[in-house]
Protein backbone atom coordinates (compact mmCIF):
# COMPACT_ATOMS: atom_id res chain seq x y z
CA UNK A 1 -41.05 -30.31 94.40
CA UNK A 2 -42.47 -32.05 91.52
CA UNK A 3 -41.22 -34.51 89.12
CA UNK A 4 -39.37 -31.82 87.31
CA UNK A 5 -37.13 -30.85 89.61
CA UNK A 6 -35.82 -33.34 91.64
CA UNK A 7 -33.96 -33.42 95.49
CA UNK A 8 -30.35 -35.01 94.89
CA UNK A 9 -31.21 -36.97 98.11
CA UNK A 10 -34.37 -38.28 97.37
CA UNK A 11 -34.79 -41.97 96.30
CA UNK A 12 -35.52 -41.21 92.93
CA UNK A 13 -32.41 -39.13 92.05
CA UNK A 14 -30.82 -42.91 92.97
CA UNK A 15 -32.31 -43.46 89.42
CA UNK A 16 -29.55 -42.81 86.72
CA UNK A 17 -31.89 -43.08 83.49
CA UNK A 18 -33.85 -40.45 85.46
CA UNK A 19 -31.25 -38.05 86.15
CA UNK A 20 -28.36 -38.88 84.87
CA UNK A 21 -25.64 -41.59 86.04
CA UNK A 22 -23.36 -38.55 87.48
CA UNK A 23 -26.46 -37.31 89.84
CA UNK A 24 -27.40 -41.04 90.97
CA UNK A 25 -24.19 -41.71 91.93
CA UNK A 26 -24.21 -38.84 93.93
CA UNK A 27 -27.43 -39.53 95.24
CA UNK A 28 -26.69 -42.99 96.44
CA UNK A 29 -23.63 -41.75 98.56
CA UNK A 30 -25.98 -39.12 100.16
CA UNK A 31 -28.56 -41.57 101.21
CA UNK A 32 -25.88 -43.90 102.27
CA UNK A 33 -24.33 -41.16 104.62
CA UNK A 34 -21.34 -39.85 103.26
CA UNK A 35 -20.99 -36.13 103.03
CA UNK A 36 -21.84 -34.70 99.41
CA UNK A 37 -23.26 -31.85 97.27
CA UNK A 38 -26.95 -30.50 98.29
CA UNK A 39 -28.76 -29.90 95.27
CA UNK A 40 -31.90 -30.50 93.18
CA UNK A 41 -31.57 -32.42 89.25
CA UNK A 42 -33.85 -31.45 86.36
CA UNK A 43 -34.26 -35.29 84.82
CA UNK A 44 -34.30 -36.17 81.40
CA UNK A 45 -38.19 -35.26 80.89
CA UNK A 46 -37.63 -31.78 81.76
CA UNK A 47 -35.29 -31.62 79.18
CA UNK A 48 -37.79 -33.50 76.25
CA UNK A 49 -40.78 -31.07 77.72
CA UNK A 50 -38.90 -28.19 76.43
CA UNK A 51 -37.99 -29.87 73.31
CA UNK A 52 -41.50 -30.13 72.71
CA UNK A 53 -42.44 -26.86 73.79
CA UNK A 54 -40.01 -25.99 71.01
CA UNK A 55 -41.39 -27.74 67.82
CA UNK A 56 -38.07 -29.86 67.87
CA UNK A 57 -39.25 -33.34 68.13
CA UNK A 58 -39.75 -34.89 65.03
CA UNK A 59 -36.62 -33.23 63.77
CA UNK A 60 -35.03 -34.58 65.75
CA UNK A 61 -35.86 -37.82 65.40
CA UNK A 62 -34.27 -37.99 62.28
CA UNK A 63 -30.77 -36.53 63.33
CA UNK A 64 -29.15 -39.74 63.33
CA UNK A 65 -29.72 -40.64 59.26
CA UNK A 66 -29.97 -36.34 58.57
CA UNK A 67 -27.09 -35.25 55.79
CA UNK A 68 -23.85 -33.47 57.99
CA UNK A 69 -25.10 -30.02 56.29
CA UNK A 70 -28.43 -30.91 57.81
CA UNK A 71 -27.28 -31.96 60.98
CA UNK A 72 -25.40 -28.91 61.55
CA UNK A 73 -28.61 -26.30 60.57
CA UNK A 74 -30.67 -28.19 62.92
CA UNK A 75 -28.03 -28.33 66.02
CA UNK A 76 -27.59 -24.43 65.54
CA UNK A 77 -31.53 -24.08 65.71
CA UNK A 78 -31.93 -26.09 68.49
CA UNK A 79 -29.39 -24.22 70.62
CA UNK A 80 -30.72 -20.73 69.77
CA UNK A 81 -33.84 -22.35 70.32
CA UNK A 82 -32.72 -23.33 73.64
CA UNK A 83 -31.16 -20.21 74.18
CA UNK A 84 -33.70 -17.59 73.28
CA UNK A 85 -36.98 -19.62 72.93
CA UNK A 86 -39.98 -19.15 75.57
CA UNK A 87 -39.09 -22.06 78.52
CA UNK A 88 -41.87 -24.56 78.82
CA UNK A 89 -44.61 -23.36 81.40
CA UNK A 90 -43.84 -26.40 83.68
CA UNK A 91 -40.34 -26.54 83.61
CA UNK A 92 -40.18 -22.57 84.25
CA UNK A 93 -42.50 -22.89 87.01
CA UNK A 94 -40.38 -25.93 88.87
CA UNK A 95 -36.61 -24.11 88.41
CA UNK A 96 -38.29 -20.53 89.72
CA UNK A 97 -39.99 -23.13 92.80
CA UNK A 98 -36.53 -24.68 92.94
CA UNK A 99 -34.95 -21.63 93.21
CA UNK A 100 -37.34 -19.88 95.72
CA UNK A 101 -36.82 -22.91 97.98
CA UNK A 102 -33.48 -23.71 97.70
CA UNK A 103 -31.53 -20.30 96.10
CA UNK A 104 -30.58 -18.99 99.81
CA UNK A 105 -29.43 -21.88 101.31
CA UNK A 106 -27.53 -22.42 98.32
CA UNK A 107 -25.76 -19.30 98.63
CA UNK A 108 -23.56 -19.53 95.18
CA UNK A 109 -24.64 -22.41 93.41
CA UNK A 110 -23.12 -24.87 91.11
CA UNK A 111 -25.32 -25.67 87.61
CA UNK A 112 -23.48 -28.78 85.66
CA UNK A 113 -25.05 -30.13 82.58
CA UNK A 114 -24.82 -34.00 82.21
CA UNK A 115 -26.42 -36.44 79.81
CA UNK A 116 -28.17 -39.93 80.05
CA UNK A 117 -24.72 -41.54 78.27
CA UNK A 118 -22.31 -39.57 80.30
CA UNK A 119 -19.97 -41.66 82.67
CA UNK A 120 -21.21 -45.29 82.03
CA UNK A 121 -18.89 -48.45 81.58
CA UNK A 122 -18.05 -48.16 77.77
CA UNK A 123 -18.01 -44.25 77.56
CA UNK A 124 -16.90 -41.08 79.85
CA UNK A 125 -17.75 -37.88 78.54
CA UNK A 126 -16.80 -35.58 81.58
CA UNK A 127 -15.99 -32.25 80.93
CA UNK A 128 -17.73 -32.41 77.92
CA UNK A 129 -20.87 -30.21 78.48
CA UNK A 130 -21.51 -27.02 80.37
CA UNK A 131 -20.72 -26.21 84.43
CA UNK A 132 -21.85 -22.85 86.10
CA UNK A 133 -19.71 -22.12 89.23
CA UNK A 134 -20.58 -18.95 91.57
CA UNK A 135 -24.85 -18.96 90.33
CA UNK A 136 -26.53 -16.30 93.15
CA UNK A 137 -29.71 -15.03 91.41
CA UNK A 138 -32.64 -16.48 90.04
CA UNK A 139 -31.86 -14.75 86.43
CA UNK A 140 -28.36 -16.63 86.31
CA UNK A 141 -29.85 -20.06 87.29
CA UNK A 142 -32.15 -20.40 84.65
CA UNK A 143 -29.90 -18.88 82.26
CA UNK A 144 -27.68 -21.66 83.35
CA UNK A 145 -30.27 -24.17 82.91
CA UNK A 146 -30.54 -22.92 79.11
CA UNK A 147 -26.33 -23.30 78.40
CA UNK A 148 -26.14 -26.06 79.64
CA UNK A 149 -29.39 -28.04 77.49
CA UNK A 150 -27.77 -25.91 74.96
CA UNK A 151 -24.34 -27.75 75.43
CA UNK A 152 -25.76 -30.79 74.80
């Protein structure tokens, strides 16, 4: 795997600025034993690559101060851009490796969209963003991948 995709048990999934405080948690229980979800976590870089890839940085560095008319214009271009814009070249290539390694042991997978803010001690956002139940091909995966950055 590489640092794109990474293994819900491995020590760095334990990271929750990495991949989310939802995933560490998870991660944590796995490598302390207890029974839990298999699974792999595209971490927060993955999801700033393809920002990148898509021209969206500096706009959205500015979203915070940007007029609500603004605001709006730009989150509708970013999810279309999401949505239908080309994937970045390493994130592409780590979800179809993920997939290829993983997608048959998985049988029907799960894809759940978190964020870095989700579930922390002043704020709980669950059920907020995007889940994927029943995923079985490679197509649907990383069409799920694309809802659910969209979602955010």
């Amino acid at each position: 795997m590489t640092d794109l995709i990474i293994p819900l048990g491995s020590s760095q999934a334990c990271e929750p600025d990495v991949v989310v405080p939802k995933a560490a948690t998870l991660a944590i229980l796995a490598r302390a034993g207890l029974p839990g979800p298999e699974g792999v976590c595209l971490p927060a870089n993955a999801y700033r690559l393809q920002i990148a890839a898509l021209n969206f940085e500096e706009a959205l560095r500015g979203l915070p101060v940007a007029a609500p008319f603004e605001a709006r214009r730009l989150s509708v271009a970013v999810r279309l851009g999401l949505y239908e814009g080309p994937m970045a070249a390493p994130v592409l290539d780590a979800l179809h490796a993920a997939w290829r390694e993983n997608g048959a042991r998985w049988g029907l997978a799960a894809v759940r969209s978190s964020a870095l803010v989700e579930d922390r001690a002043s704020a709980n956002f669950a059920g907020q963003f995007q889940s994927f139940l029943g995923v079985g091909e490679e197509a649907e995966f990383l069409t799920a991948v694309r809802a659910c950055w969209a979602a955010l």
